[in-house]
PDB file of N, CA and C in Angstrom:
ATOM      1  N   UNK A   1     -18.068 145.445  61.240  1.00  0.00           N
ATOM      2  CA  UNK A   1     -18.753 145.505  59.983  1.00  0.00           C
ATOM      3  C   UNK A   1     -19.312 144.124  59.690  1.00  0.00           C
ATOM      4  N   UNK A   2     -20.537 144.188  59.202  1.00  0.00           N
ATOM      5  CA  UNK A   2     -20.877 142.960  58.702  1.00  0.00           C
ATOM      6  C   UNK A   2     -21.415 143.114  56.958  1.00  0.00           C
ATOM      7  N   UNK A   3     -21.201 141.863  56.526  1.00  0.00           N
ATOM      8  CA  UNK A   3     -22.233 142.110  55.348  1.00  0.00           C
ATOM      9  C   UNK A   3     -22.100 140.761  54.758  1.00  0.00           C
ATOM     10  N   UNK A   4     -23.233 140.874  53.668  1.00  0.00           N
ATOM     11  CA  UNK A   4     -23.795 139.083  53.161  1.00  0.00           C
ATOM     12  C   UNK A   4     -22.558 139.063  52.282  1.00  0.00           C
ATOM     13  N   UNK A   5     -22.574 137.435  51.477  1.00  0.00           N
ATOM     14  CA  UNK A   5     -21.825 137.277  51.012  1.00  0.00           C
ATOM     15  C   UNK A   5     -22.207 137.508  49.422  1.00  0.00           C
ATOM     16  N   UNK A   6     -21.405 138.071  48.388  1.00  0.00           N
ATOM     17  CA  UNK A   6     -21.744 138.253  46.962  1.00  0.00           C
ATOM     18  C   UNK A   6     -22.112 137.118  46.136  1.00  0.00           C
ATOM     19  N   UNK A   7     -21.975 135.794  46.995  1.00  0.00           N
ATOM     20  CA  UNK A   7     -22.172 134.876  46.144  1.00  0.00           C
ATOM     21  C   UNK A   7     -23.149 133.980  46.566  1.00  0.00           C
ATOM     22  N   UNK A   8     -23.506 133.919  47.829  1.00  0.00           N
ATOM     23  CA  UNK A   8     -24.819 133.617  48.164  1.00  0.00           C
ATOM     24  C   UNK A   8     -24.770 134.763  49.294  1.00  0.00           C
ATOM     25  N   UNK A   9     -26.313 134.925  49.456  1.00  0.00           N
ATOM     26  CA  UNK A   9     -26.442 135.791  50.765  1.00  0.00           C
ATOM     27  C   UNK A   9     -27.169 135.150  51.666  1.00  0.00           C
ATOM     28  N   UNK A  10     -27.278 133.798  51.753  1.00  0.00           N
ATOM     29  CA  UNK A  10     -27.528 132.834  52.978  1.00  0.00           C
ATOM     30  C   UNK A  10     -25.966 132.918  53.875  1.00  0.00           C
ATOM     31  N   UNK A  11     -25.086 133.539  53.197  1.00  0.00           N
ATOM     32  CA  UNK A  11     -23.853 133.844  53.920  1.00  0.00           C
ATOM     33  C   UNK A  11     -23.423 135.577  54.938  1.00  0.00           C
ATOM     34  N   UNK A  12     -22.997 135.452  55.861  1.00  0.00           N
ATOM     35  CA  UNK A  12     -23.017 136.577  56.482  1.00  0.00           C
ATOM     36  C   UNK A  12     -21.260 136.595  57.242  1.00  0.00           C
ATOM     37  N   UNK A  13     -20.523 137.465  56.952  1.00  0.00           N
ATOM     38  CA  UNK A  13     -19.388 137.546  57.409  1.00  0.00           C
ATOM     39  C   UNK A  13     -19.695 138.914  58.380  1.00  0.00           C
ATOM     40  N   UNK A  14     -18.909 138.813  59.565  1.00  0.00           N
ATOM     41  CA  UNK A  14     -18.550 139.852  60.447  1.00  0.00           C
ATOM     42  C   UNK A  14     -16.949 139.721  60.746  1.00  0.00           C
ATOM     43  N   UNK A  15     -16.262 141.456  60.198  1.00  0.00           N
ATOM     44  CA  UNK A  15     -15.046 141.574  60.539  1.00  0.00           C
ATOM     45  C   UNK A  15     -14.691 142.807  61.400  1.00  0.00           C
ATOM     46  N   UNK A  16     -13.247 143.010  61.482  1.00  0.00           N
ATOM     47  CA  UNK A  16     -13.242 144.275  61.957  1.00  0.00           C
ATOM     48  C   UNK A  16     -14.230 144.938  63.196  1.00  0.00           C
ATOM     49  N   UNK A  17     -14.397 143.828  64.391  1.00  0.00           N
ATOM     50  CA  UNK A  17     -15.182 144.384  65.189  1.00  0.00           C
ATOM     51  C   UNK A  17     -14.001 145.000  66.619  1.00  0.00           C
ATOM     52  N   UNK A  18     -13.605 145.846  66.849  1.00  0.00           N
ATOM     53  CA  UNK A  18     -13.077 146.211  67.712  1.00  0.00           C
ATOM     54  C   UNK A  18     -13.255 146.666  69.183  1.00  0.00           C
ATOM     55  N   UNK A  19     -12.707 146.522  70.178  1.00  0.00           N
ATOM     56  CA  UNK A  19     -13.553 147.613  71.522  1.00  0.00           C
ATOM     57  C   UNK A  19     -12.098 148.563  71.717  1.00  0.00           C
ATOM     58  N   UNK A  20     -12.761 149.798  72.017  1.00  0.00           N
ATOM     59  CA  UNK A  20     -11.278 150.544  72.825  1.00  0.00           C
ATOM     60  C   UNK A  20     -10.374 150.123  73.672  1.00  0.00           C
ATOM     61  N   UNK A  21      -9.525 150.077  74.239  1.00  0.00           N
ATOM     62  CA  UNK A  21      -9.549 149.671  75.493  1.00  0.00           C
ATOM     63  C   UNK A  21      -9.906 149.695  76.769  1.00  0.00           C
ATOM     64  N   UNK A  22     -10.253 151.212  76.702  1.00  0.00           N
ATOM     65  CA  UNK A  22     -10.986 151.986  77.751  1.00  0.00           C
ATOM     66  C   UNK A  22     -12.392 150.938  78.298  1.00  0.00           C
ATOM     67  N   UNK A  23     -12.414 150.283  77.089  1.00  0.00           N
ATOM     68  CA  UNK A  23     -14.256 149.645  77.334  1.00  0.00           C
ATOM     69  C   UNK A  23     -14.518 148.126  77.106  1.00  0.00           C
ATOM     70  N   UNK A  24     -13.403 147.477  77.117  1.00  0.00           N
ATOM     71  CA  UNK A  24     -13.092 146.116  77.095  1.00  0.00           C
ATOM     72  C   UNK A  24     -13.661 145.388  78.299  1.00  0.00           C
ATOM     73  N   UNK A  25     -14.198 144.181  77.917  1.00  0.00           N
ATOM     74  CA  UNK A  25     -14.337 143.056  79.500  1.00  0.00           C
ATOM     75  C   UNK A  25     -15.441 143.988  80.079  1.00  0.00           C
ATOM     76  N   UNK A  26     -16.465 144.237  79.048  1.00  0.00           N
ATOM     77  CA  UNK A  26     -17.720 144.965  79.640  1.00  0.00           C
ATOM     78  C   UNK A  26     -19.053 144.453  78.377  1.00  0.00           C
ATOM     79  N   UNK A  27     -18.740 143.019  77.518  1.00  0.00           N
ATOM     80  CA  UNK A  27     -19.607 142.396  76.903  1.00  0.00           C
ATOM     81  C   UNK A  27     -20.106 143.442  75.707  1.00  0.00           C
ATOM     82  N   UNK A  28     -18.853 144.536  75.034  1.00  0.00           N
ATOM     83  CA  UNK A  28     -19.859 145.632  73.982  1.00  0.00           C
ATOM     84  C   UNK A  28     -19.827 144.513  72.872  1.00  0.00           C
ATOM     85  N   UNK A  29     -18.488 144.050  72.561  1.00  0.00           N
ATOM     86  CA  UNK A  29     -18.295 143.383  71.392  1.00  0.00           C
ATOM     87  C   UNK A  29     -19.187 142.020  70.951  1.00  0.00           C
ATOM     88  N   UNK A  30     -19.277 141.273  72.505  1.00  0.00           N
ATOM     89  CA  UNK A  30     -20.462 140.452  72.761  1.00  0.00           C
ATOM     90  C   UNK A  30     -21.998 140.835  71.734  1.00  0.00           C
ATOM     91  N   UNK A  31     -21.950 141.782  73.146  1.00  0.00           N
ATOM     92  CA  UNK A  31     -23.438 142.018  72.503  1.00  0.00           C
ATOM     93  C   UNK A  31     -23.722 142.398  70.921  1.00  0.00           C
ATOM     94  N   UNK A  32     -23.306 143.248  70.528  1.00  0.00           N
ATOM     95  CA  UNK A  32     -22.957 143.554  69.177  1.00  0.00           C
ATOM     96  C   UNK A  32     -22.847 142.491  68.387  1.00  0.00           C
ATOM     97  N   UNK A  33     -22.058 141.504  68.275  1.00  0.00           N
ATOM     98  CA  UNK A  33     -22.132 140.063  67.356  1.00  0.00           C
ATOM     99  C   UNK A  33     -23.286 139.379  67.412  1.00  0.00           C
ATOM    100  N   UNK A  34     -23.609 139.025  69.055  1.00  0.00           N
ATOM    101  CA  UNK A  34     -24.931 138.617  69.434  1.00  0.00           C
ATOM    102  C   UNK A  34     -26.500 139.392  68.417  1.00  0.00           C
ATOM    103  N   UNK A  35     -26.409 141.094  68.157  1.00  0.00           N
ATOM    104  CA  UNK A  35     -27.118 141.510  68.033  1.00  0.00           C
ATOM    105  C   UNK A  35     -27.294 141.175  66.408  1.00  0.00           C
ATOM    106  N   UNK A  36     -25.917 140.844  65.681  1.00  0.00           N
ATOM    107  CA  UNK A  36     -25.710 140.974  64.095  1.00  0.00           C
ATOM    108  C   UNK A  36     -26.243 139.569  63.750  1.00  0.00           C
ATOM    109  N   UNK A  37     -25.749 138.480  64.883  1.00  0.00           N
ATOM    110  CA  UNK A  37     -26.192 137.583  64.126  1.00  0.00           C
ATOM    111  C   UNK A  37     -27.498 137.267  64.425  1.00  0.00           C
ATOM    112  N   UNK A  38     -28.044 137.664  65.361  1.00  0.00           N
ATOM    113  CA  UNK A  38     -29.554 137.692  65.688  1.00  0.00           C
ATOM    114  C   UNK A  38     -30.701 138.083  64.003  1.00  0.00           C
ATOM    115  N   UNK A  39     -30.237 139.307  63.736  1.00  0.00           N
ATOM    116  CA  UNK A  39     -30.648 139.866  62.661  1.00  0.00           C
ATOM    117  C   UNK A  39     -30.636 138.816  61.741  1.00  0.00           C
ATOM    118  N   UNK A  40     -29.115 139.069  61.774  1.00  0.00           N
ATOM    119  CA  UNK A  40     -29.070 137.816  60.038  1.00  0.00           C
ATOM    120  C   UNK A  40     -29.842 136.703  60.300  1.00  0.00           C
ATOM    121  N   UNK A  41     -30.164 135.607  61.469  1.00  0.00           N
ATOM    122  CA  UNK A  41     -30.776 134.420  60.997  1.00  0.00           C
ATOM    123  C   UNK A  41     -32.532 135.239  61.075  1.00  0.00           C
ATOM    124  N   UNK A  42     -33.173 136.004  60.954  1.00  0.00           N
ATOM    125  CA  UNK A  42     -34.177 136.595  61.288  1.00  0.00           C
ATOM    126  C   UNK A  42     -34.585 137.218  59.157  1.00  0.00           C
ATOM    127  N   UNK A  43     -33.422 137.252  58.935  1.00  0.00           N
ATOM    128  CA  UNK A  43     -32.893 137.623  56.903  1.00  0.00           C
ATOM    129  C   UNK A  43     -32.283 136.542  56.411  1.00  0.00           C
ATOM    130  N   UNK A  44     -32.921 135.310  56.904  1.00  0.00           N
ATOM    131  CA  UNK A  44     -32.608 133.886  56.153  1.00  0.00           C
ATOM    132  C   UNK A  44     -31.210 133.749  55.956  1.00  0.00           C
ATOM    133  N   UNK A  45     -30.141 134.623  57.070  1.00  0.00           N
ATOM    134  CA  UNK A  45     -29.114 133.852  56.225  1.00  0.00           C
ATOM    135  C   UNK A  45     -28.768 132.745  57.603  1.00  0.00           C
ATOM    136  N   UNK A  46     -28.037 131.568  56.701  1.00  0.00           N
ATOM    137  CA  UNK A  46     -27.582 130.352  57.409  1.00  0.00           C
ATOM    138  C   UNK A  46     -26.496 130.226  57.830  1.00  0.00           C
ATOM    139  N   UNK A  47     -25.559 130.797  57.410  1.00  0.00           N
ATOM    140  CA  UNK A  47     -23.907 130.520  57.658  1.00  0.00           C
ATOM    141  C   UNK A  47     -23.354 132.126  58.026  1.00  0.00           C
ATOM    142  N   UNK A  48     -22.574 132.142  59.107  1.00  0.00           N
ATOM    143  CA  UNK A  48     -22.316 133.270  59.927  1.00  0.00           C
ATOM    144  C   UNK A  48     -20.782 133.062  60.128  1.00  0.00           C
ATOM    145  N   UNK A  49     -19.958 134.136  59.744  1.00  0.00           N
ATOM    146  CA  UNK A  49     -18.445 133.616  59.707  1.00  0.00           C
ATOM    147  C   UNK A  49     -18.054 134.719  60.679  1.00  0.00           C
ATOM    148  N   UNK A  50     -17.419 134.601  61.268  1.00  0.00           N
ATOM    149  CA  UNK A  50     -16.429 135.855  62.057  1.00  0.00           C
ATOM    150  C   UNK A  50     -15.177 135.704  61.633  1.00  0.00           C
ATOM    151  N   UNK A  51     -14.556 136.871  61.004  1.00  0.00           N
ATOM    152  CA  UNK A  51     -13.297 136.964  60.231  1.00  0.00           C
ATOM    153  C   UNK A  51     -12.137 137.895  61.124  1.00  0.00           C
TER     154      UNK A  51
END
């Protein structure tokens, strides 16, 4: 899950990102963060937290 922050939204937290195990050590979770924070600096935000 990701989402901006309520108090500025130059802020972007990503939590709760999980892989099965079945599908681990195959770059999903990678890519996926890669893809979120791609977005966000593309929606002005500046600060990217992984929680």
């Amino acid at each position: 899950m990701a989402f901006r922050g309520q108090d500025d939204p130059g802020e972007m937290y990503i939590q709760d990102n999980v892989t099965h195990p079945d599908h681990r050590r195959h770059g999903i979770t990678r890519a996926l963060i890669e893809t979120v924070a791609h977005r966000g600096k593309t929606r002005a935000v500046y600060e990217q937290t992984l929680l």
